[in-house]
PDB file of N, CA and C in Angstrom:
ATOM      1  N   UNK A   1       0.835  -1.182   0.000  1.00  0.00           N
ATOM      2  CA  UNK A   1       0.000   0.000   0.000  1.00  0.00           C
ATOM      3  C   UNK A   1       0.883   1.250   0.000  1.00  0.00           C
ATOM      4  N   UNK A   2       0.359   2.274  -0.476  1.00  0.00           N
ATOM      5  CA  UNK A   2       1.217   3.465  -0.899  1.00  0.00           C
ATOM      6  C   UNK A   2       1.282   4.253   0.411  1.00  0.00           C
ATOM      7  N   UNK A   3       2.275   5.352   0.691  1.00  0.00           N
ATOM      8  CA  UNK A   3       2.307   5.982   1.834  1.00  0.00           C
ATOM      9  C   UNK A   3       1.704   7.350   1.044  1.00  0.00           C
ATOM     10  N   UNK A   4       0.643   8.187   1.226  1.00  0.00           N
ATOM     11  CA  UNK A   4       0.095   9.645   0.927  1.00  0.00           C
ATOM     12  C   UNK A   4       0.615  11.281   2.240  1.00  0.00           C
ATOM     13  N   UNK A   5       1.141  11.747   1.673  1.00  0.00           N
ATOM     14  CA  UNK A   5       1.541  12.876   2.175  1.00  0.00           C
ATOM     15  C   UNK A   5       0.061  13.804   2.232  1.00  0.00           C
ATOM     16  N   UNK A   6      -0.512  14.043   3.388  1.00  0.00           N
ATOM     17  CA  UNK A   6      -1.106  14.906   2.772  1.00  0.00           C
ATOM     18  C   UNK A   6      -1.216  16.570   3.990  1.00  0.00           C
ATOM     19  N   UNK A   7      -1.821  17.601   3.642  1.00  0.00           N
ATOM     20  CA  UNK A   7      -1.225  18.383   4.429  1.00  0.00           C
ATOM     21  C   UNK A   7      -2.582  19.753   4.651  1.00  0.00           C
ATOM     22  N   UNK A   8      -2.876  20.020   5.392  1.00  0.00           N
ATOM     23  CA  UNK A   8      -4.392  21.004   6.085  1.00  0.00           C
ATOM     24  C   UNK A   8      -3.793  22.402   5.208  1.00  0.00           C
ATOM     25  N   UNK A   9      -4.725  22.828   3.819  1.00  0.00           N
ATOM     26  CA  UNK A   9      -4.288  24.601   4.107  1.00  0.00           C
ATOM     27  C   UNK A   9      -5.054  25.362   5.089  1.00  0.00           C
ATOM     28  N   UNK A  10      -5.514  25.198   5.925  1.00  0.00           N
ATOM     29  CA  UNK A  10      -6.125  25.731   6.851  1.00  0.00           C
ATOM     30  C   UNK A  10      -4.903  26.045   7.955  1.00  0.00           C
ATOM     31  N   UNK A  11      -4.217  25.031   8.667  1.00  0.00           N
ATOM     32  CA  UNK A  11      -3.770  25.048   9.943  1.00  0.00           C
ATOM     33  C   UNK A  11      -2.272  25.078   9.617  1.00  0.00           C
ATOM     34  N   UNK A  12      -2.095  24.245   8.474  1.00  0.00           N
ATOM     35  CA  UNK A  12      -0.595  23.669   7.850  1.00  0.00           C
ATOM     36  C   UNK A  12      -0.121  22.300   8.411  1.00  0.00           C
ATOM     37  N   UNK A  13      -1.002  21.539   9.242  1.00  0.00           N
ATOM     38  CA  UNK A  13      -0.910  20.559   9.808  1.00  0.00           C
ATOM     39  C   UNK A  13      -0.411  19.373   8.817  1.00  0.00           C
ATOM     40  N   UNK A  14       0.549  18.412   8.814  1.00  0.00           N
ATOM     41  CA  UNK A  14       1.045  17.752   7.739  1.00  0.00           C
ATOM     42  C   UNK A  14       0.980  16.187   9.045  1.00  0.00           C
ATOM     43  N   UNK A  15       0.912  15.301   7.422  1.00  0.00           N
ATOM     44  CA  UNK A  15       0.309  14.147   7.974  1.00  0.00           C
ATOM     45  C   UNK A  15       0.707  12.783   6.490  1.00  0.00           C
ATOM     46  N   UNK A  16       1.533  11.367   7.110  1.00  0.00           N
ATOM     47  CA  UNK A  16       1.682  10.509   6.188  1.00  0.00           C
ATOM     48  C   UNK A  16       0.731   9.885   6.484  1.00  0.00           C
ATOM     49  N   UNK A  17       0.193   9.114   5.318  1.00  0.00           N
ATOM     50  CA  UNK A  17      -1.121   8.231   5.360  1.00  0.00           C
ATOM     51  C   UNK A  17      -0.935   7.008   4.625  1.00  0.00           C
ATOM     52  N   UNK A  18      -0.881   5.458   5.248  1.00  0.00           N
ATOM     53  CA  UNK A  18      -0.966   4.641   4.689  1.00  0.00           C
ATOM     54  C   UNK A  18      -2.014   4.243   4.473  1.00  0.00           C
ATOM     55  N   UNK A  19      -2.776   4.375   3.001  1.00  0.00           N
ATOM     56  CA  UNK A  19      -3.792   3.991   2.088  1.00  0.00           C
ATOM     57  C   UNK A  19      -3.796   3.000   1.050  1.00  0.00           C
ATOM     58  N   UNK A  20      -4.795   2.057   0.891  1.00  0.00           N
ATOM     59  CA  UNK A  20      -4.860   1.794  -0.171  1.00  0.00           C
ATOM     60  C   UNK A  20      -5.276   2.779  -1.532  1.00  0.00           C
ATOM     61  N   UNK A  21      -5.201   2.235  -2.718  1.00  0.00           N
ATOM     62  CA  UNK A  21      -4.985   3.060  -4.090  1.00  0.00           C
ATOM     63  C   UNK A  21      -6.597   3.358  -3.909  1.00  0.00           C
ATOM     64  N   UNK A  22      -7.503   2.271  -3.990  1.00  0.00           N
ATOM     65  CA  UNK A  22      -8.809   2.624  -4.056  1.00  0.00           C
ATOM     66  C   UNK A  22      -9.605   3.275  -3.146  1.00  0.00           C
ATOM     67  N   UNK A  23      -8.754   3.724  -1.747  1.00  0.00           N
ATOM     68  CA  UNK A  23      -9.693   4.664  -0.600  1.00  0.00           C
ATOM     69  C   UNK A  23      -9.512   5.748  -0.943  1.00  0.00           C
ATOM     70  N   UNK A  24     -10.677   6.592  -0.760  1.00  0.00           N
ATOM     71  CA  UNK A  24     -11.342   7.707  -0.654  1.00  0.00           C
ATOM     72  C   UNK A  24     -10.200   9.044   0.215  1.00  0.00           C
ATOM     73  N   UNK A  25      -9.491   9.880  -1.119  1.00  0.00           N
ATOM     74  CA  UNK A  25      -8.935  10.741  -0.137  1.00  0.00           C
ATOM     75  C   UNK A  25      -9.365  11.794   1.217  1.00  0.00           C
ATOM     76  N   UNK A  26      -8.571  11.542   2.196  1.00  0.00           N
ATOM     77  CA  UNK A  26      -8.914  12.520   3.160  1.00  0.00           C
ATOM     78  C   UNK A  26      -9.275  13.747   3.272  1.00  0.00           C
ATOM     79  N   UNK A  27     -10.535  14.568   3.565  1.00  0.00           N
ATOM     80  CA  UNK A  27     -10.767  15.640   3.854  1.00  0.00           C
ATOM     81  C   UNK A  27     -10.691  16.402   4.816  1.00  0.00           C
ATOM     82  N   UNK A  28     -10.875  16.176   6.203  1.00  0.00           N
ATOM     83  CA  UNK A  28     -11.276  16.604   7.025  1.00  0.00           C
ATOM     84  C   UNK A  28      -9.634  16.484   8.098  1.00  0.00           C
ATOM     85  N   UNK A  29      -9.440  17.552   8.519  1.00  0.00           N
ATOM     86  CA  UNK A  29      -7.713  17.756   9.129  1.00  0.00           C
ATOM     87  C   UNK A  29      -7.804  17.171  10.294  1.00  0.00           C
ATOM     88  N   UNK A  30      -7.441  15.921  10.990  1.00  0.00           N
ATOM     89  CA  UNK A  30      -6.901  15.928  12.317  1.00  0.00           C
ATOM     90  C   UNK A  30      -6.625  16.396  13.461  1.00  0.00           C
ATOM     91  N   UNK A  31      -6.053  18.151  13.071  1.00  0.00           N
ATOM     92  CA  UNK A  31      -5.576  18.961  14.157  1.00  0.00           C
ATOM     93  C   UNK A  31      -6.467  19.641  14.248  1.00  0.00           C
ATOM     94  N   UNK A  32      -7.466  20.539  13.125  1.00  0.00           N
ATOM     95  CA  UNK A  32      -8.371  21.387  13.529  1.00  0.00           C
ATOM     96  C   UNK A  32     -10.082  21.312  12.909  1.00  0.00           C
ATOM     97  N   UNK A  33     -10.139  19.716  12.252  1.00  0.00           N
ATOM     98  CA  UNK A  33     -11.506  19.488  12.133  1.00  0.00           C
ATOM     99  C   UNK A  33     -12.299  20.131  10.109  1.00  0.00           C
ATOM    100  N   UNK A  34     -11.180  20.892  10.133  1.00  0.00           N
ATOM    101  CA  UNK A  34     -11.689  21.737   9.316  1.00  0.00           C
ATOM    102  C   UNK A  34     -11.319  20.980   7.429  1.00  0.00           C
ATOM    103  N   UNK A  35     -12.214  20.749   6.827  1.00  0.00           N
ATOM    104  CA  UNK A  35     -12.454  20.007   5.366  1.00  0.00           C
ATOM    105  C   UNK A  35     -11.159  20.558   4.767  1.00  0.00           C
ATOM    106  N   UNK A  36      -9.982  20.577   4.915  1.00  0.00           N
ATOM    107  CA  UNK A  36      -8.967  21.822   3.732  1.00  0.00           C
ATOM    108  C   UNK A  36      -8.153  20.761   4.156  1.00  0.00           C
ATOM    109  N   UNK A  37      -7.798  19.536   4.426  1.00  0.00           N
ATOM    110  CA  UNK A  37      -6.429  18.651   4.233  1.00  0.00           C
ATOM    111  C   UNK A  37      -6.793  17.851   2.912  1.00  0.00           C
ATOM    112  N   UNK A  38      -5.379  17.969   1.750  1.00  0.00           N
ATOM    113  CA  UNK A  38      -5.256  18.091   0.707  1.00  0.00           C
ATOM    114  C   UNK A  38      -4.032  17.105   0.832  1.00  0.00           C
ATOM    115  N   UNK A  39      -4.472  16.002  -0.356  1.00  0.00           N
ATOM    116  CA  UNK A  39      -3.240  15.172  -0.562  1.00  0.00           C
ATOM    117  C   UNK A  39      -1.635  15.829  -1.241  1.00  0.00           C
ATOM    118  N   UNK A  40      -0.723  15.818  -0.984  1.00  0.00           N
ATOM    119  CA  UNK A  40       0.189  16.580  -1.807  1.00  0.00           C
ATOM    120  C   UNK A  40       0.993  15.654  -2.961  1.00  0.00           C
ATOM    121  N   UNK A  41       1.494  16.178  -3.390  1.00  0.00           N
ATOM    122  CA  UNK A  41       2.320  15.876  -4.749  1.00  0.00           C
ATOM    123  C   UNK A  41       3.924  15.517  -4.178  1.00  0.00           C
ATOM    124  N   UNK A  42       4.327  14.165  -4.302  1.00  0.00           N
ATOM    125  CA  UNK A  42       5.721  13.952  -3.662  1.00  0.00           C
ATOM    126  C   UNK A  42       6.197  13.242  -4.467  1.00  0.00           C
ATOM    127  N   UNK A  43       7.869  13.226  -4.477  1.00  0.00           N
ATOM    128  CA  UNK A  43       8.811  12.247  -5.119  1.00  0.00           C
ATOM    129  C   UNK A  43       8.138  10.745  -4.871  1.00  0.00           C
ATOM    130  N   UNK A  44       8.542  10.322  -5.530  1.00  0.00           N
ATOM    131  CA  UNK A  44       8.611   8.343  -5.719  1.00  0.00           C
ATOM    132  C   UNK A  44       9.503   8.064  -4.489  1.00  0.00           C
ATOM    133  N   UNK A  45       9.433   7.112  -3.625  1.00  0.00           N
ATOM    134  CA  UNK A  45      10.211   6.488  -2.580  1.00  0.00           C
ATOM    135  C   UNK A  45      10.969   5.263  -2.713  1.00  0.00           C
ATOM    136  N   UNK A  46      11.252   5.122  -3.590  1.00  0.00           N
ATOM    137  CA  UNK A  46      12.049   4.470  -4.588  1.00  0.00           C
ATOM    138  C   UNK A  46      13.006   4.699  -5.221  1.00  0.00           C
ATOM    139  N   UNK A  47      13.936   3.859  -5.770  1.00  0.00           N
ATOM    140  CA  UNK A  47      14.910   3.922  -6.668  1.00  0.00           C
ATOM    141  C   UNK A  47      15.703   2.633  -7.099  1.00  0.00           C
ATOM    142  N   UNK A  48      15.716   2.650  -8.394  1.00  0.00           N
ATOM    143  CA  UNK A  48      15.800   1.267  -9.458  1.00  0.00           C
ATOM    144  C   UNK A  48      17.407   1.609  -9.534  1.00  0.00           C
ATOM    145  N   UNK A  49      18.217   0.564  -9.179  1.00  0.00           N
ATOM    146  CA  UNK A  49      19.525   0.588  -8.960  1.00  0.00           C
ATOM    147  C   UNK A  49      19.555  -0.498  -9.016  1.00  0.00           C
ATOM    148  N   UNK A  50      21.259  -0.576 -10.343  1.00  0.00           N
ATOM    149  CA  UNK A  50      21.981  -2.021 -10.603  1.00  0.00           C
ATOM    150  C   UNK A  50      22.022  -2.275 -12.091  1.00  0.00           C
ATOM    151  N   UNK A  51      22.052  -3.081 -12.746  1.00  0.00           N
ATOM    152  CA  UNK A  51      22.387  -3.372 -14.512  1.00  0.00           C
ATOM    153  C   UNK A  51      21.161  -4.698 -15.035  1.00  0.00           C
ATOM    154  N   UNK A  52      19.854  -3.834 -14.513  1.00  0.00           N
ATOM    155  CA  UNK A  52      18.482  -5.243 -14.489  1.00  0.00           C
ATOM    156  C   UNK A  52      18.118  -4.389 -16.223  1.00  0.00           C
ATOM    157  N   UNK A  53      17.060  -4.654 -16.049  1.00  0.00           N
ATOM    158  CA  UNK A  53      16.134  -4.366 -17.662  1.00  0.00           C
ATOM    159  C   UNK A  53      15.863  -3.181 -17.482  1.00  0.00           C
ATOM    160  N   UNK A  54      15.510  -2.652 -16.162  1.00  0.00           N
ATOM    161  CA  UNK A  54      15.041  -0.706 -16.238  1.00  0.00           C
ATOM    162  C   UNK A  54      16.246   0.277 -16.457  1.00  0.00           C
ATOM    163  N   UNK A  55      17.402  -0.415 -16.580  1.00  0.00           N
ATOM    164  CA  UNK A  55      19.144   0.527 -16.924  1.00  0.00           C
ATOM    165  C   UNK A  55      18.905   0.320 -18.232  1.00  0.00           C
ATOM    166  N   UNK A  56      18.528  -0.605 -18.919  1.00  0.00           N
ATOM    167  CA  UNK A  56      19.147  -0.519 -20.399  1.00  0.00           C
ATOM    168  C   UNK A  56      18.403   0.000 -21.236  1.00  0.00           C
ATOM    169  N   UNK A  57      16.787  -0.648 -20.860  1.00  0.00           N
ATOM    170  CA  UNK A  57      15.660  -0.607 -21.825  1.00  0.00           C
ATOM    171  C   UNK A  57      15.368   1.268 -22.213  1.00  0.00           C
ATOM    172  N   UNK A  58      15.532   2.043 -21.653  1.00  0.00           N
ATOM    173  CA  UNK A  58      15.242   3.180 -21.624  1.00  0.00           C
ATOM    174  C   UNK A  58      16.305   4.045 -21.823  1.00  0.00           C
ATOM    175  N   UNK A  59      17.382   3.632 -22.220  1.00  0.00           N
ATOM    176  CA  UNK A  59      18.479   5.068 -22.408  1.00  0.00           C
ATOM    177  C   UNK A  59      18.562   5.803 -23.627  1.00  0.00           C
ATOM    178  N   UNK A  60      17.687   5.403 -24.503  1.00  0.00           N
ATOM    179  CA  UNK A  60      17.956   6.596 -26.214  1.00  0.00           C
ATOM    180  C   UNK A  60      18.931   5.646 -26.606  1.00  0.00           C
ATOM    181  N   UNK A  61      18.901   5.961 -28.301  1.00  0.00           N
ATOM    182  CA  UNK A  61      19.368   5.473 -28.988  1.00  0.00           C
ATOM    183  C   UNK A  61      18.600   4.535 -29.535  1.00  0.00           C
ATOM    184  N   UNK A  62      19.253   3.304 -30.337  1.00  0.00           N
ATOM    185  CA  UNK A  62      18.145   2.479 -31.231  1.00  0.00           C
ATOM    186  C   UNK A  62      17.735   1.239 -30.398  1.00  0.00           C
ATOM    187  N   UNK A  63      16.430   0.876 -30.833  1.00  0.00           N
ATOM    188  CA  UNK A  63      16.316  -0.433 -29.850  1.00  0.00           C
ATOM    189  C   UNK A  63      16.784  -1.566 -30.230  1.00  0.00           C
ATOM    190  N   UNK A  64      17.519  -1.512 -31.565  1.00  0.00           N
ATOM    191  CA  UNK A  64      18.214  -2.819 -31.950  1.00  0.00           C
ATOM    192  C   UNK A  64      18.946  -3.120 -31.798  1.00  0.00           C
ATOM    193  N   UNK A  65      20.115  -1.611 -31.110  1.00  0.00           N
ATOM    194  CA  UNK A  65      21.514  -2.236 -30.123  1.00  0.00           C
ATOM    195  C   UNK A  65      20.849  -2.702 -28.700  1.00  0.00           C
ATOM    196  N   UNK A  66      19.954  -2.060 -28.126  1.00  0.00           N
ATOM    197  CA  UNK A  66      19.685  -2.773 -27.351  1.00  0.00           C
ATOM    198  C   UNK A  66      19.115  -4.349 -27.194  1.00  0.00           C
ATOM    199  N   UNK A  67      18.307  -4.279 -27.971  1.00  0.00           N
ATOM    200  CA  UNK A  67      18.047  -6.014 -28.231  1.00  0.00           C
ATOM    201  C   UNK A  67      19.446  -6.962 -28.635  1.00  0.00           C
ATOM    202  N   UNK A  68      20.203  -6.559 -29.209  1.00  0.00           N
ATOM    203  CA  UNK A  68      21.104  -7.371 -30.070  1.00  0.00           C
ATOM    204  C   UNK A  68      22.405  -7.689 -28.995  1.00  0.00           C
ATOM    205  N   UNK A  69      22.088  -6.750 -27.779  1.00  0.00           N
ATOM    206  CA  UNK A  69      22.899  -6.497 -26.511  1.00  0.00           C
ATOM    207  C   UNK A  69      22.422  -7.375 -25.751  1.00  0.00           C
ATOM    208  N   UNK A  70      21.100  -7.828 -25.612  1.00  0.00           N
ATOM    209  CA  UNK A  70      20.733  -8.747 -24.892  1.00  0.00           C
ATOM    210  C   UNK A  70      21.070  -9.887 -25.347  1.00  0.00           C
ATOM    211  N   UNK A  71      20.537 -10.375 -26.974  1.00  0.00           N
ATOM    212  CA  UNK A  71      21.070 -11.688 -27.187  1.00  0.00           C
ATOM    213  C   UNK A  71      22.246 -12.039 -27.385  1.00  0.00           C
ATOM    214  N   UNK A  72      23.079 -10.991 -27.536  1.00  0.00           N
ATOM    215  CA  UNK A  72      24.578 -11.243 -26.869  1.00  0.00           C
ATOM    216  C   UNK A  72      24.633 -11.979 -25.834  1.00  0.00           C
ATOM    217  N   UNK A  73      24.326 -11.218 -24.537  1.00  0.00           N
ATOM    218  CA  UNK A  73      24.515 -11.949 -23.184  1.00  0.00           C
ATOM    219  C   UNK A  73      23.618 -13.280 -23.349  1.00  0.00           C
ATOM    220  N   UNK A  74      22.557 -13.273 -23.469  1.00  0.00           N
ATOM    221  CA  UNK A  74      21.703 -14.789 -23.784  1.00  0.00           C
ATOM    222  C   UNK A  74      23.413 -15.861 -24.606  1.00  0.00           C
ATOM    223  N   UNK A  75      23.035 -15.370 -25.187  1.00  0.00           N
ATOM    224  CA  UNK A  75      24.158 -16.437 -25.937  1.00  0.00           C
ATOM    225  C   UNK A  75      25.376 -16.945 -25.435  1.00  0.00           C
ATOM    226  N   UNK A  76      25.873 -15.944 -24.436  1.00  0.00           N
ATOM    227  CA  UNK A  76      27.131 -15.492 -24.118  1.00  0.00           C
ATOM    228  C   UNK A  76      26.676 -16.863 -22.557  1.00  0.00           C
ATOM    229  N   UNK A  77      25.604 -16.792 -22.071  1.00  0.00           N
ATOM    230  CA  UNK A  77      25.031 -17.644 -20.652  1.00  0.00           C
ATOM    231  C   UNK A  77      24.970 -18.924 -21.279  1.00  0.00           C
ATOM    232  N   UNK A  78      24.019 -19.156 -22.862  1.00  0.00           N
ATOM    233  CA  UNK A  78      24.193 -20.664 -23.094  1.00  0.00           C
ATOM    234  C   UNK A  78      25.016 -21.483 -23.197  1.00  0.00           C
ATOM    235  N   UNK A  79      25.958 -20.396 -23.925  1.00  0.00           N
ATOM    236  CA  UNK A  79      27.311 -21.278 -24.030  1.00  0.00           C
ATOM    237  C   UNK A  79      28.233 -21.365 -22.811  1.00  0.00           C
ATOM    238  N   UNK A  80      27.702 -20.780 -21.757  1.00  0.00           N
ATOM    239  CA  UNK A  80      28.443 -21.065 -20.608  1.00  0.00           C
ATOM    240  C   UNK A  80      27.762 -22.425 -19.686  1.00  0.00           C
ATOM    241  N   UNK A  81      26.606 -22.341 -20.006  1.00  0.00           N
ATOM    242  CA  UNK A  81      26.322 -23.488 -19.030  1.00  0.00           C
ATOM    243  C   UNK A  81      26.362 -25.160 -19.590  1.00  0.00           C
ATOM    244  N   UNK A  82      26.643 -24.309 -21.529  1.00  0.00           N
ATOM    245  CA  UNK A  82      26.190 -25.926 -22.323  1.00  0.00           C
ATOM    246  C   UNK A  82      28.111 -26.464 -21.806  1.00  0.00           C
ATOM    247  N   UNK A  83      28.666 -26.079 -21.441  1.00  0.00           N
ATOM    248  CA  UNK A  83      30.195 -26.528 -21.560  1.00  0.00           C
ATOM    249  C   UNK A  83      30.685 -27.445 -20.516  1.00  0.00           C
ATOM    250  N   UNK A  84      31.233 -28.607 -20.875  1.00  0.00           N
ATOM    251  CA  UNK A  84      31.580 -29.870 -19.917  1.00  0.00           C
ATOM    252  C   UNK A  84      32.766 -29.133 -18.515  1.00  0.00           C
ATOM    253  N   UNK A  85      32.259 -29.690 -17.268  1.00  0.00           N
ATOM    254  CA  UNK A  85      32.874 -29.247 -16.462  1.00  0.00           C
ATOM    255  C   UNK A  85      34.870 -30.006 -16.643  1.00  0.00           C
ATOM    256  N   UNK A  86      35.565 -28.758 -15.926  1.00  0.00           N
ATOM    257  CA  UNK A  86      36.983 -29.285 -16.430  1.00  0.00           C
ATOM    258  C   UNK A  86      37.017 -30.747 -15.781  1.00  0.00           C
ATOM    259  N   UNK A  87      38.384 -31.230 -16.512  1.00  0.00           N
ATOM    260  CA  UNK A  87      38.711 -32.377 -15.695  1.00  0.00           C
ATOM    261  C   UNK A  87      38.801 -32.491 -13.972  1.00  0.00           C
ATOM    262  N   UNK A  88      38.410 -32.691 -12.840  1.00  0.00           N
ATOM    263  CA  UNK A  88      38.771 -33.478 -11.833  1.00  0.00           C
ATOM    264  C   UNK A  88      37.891 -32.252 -10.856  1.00  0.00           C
ATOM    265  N   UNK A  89      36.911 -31.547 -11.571  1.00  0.00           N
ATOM    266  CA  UNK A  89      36.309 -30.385 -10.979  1.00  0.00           C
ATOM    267  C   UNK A  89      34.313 -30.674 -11.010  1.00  0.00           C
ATOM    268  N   UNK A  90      34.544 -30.767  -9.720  1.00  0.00           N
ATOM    269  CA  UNK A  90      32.560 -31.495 -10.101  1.00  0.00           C
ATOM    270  C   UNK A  90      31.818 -30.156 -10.327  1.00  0.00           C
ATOM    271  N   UNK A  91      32.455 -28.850  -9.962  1.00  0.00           N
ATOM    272  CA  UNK A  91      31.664 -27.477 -10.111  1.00  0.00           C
ATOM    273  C   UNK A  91      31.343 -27.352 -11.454  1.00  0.00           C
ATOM    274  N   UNK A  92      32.032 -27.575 -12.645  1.00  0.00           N
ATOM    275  CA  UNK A  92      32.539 -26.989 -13.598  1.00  0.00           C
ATOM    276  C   UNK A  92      32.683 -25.894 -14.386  1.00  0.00           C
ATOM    277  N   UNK A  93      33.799 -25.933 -13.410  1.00  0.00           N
ATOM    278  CA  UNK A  93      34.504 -24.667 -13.951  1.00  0.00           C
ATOM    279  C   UNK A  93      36.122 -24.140 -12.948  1.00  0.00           C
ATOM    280  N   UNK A  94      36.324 -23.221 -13.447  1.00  0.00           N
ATOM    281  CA  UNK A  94      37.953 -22.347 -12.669  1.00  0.00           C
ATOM    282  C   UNK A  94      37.788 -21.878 -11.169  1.00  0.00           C
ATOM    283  N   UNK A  95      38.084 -23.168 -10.505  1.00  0.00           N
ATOM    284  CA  UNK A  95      37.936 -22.718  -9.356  1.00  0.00           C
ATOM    285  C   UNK A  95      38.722 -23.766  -8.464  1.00  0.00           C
ATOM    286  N   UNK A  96      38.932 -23.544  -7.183  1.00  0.00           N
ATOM    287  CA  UNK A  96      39.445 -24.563  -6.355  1.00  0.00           C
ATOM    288  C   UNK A  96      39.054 -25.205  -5.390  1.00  0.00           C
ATOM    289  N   UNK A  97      37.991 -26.112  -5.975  1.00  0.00           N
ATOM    290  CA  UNK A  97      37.262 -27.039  -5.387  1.00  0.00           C
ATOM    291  C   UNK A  97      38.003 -28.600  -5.785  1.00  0.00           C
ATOM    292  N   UNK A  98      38.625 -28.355  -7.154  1.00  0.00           N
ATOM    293  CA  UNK A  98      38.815 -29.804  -8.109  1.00  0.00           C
ATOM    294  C   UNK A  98      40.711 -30.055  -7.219  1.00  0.00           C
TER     295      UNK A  98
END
């Protein structure tokens, strides 16, 4: 459920509100009774961080380097997992377990 900022022009009384999307915004102020508390307008409380699908898909430029960037890496994963583990190594692969 979303957190709503919302804030009295009457008194200036400010107030977070955990709501669902479909309830009925608040009217009526807390501190002084009076119908003038008004939801406000706030940043996102969030932030999309790291190298997932919302970094690439959206930066400008053509979408066919971007696609052709993906099946790079696709390709680049099959052929990593289709490959016989080394000799005397049950992980398979470069490491020092074997």
């Amino acid at each position: 459920m979303p957190i709503y900022a919302y804030k009295c022009e009457s008194c200036g009384a400010a107030k977070d509100v955990l709501q669902k999307i479909s309830d009925p915004a608040l009217t009526d102020c807390p501190a002084c009774g009076k119908p003038t508390f008004r939801k406000q307008v706030t940043a996102a409380g969030f932030q999309l961080k790291g190298n997932g699908w919302y970094a690439t898909d959206f930066r400008g430029g053509s979408s066919s380097s971007a696609g052709s960037a993906v099946a790079a890496g696709a390709a680049a994963a099959s052929s990593e997992t289709s490959a016989a583990p080394a000799a005397g190594h049950g992980c398979g692969g470069d490491c020092s377990c074997g």
